[in-house]
C-alpha atoms as a PDB file:
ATOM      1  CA  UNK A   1       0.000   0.000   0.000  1.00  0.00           C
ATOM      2  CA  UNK A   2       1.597   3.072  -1.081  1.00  0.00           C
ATOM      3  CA  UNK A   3       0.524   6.793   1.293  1.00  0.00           C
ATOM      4  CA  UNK A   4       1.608   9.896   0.458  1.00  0.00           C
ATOM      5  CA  UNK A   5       1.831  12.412   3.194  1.00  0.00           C
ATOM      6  CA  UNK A   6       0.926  16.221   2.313  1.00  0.00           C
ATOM      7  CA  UNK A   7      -0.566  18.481   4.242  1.00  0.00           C
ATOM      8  CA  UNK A   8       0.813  21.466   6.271  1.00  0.00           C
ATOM      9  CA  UNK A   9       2.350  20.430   9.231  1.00  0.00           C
ATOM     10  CA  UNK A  10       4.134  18.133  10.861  1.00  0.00           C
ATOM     11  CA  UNK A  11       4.464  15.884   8.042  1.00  0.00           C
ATOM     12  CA  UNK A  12       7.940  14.249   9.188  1.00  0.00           C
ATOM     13  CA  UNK A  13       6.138  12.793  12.246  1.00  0.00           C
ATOM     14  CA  UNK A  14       2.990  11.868  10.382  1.00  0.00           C
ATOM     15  CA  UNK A  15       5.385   9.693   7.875  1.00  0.00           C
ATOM     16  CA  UNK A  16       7.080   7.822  11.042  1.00  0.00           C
ATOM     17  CA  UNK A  17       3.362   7.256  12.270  1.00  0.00           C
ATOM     18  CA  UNK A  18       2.111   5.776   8.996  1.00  0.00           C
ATOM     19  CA  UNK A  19       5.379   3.639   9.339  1.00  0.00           C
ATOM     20  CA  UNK A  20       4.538   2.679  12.523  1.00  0.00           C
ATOM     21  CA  UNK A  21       0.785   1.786  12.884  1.00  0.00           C
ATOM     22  CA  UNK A  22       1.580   0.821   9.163  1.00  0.00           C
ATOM     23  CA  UNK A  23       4.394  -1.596   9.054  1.00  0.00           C
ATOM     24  CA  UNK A  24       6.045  -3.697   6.100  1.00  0.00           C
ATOM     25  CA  UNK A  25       2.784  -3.254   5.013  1.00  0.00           C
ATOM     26  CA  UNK A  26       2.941   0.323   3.496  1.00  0.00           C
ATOM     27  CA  UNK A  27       5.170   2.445   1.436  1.00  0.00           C
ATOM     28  CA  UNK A  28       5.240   6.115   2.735  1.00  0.00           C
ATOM     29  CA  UNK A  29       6.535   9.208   1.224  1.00  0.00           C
ATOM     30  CA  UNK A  30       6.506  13.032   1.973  1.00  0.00           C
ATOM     31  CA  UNK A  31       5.606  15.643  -0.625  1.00  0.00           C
ATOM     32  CA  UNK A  32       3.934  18.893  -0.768  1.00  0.00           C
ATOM     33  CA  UNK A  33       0.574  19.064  -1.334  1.00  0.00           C
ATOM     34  CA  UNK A  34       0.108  19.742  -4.610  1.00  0.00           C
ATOM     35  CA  UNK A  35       2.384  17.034  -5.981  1.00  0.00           C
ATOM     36  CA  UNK A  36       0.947  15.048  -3.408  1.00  0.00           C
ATOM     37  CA  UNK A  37      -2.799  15.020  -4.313  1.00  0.00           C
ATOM     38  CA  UNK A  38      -1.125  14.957  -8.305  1.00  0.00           C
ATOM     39  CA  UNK A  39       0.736  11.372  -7.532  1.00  0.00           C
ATOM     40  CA  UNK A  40      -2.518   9.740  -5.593  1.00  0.00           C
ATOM     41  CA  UNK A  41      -4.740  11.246  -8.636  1.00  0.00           C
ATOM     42  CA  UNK A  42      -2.646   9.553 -11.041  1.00  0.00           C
ATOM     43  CA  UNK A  43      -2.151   6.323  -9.148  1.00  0.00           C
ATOM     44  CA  UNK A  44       1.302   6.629  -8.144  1.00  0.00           C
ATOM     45  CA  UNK A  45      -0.116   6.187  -4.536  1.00  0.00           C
ATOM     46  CA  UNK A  46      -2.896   4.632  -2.920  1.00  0.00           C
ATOM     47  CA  UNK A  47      -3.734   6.952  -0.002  1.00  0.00           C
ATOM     48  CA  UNK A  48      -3.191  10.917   0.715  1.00  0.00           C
ATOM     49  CA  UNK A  49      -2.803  11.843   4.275  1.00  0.00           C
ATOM     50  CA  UNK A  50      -2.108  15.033   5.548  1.00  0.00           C
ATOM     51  CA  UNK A  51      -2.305  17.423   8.607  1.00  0.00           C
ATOM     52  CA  UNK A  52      -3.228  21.125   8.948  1.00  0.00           C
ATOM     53  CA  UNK A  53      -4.441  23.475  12.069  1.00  0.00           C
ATOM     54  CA  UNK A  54      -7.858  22.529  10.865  1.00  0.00           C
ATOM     55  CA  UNK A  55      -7.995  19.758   9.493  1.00  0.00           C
ATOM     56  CA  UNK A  56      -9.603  20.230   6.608  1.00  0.00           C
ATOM     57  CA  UNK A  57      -8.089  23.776   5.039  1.00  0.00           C
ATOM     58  CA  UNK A  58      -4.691  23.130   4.166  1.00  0.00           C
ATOM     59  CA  UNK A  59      -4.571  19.725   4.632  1.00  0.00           C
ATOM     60  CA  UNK A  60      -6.755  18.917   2.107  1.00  0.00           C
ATOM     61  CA  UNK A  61      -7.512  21.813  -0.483  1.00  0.00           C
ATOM     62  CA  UNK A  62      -5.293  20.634  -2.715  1.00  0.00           C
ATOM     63  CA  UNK A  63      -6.827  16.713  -2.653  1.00  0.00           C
ATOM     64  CA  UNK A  64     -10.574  18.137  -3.050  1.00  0.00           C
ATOM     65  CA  UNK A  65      -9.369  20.242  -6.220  1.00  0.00           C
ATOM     66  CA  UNK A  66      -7.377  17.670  -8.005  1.00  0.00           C
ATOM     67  CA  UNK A  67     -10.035  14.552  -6.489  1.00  0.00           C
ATOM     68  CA  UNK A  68     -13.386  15.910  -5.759  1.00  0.00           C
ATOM     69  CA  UNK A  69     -14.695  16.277  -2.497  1.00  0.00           C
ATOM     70  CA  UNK A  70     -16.294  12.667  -2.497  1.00  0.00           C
ATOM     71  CA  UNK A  71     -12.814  11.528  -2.468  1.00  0.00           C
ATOM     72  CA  UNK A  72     -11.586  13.087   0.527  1.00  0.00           C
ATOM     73  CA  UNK A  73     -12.896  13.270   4.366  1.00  0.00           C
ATOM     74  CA  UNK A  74     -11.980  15.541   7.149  1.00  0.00           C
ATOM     75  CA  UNK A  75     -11.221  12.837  10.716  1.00  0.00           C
ATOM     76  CA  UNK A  76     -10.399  15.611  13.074  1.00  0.00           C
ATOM     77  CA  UNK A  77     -10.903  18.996  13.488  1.00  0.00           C
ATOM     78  CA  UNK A  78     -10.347  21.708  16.335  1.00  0.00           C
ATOM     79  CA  UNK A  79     -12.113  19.959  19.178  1.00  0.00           C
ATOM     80  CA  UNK A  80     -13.213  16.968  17.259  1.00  0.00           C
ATOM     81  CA  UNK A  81     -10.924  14.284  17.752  1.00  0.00           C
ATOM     82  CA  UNK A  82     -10.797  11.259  15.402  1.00  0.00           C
ATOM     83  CA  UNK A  83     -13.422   8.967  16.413  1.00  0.00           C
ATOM     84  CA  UNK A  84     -12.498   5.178  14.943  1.00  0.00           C
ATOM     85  CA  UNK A  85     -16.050   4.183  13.788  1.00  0.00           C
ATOM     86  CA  UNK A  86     -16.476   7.403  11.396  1.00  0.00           C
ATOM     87  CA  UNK A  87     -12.500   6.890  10.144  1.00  0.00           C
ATOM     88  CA  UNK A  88     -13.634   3.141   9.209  1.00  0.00           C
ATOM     89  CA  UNK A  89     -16.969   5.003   7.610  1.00  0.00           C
ATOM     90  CA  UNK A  90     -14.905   7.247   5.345  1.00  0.00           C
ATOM     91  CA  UNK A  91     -12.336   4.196   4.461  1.00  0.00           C
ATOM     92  CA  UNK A  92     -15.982   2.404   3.843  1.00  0.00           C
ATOM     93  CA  UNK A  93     -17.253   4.825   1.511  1.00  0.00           C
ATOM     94  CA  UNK A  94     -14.016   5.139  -0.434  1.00  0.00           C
ATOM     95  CA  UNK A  95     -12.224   8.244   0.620  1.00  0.00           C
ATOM     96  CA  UNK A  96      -8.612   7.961  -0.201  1.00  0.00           C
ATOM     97  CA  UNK A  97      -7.604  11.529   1.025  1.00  0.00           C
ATOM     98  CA  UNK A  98      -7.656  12.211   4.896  1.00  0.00           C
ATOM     99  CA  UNK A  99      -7.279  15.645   6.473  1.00  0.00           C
ATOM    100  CA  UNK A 100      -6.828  15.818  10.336  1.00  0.00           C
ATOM    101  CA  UNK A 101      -5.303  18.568  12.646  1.00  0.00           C
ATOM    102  CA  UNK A 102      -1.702  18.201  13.716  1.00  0.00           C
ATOM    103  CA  UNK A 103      -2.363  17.698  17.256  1.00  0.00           C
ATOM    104  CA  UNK A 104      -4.466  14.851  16.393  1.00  0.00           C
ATOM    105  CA  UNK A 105      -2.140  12.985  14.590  1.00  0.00           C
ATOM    106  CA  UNK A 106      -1.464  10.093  16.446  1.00  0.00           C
ATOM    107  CA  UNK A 107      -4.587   8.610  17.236  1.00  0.00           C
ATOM    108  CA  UNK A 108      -6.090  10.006  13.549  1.00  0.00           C
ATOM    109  CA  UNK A 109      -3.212   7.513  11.670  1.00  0.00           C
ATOM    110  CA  UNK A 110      -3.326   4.834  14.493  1.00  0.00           C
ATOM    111  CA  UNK A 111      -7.140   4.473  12.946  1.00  0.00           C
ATOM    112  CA  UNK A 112      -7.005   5.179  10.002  1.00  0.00           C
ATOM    113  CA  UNK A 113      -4.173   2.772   9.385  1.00  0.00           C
ATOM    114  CA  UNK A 114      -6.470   0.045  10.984  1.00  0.00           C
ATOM    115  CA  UNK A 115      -9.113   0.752   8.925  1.00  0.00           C
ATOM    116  CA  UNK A 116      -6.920   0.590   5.863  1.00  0.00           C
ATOM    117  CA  UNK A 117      -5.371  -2.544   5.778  1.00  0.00           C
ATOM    118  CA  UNK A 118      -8.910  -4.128   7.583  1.00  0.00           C
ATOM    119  CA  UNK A 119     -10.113  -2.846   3.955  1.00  0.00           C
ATOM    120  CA  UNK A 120      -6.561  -3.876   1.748  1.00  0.00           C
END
């Protein structure tokens, strides 16, 4: 499974996350956004993931241009932390770009990652 990490913060950590929760089971590289959204619209990766301060802004603008809002789903947000049953939802209903706010980002990959290869 190949993710691409965009977004506007904290994207360093986010990869070692992915890598973590992830395992042998994932490929994981860091881009900016733009070239990020560009390599999961053309199928040089799987998943997008990517942080912002909230959550949905710069983390994902560039993913709902290039993919369509259908494509992409917001899993945290200023005072909304991830909740696992509505990351599995998204997964479910075949987002494949995830926005989430940096301070978030632990728990927001831990699920999304098990929801992910639950789905591979």
């Amino acid at each position: 499974m190949k993710i691409v990490v965009g977004g506007q913060v904290e994207k360093k950590e986010i990869e070692s996350l992915v890598k973590k929760y992830g395992g042998e089971q994932v490929e994981v590289t860091v881009k900016a956004d733009l070239e990020a959204a560009m390599l999961l619209k053309s199928g040089g990766a799987d998943y997008y993931v990517g942080a912002c301060h909230t959550g949905g802004g710069g983390a994902l603008a560039m993913a709902i241009a290039l993919l369509g809002k259908p494509k992409c789903a917001t899993i945290s947000m200023p005072g909304k932390t991830p909740i696992k049953e509505n990351v599995q939802s998204a997964v479910d209903q075949g987002a494949t770009a995830f926005g989430f706010t940096g301070d978030h980002k632990e728990k927001a990959i831990e699920y999304l990652m098990e929801a992910l290869l639950k789905n591979k």
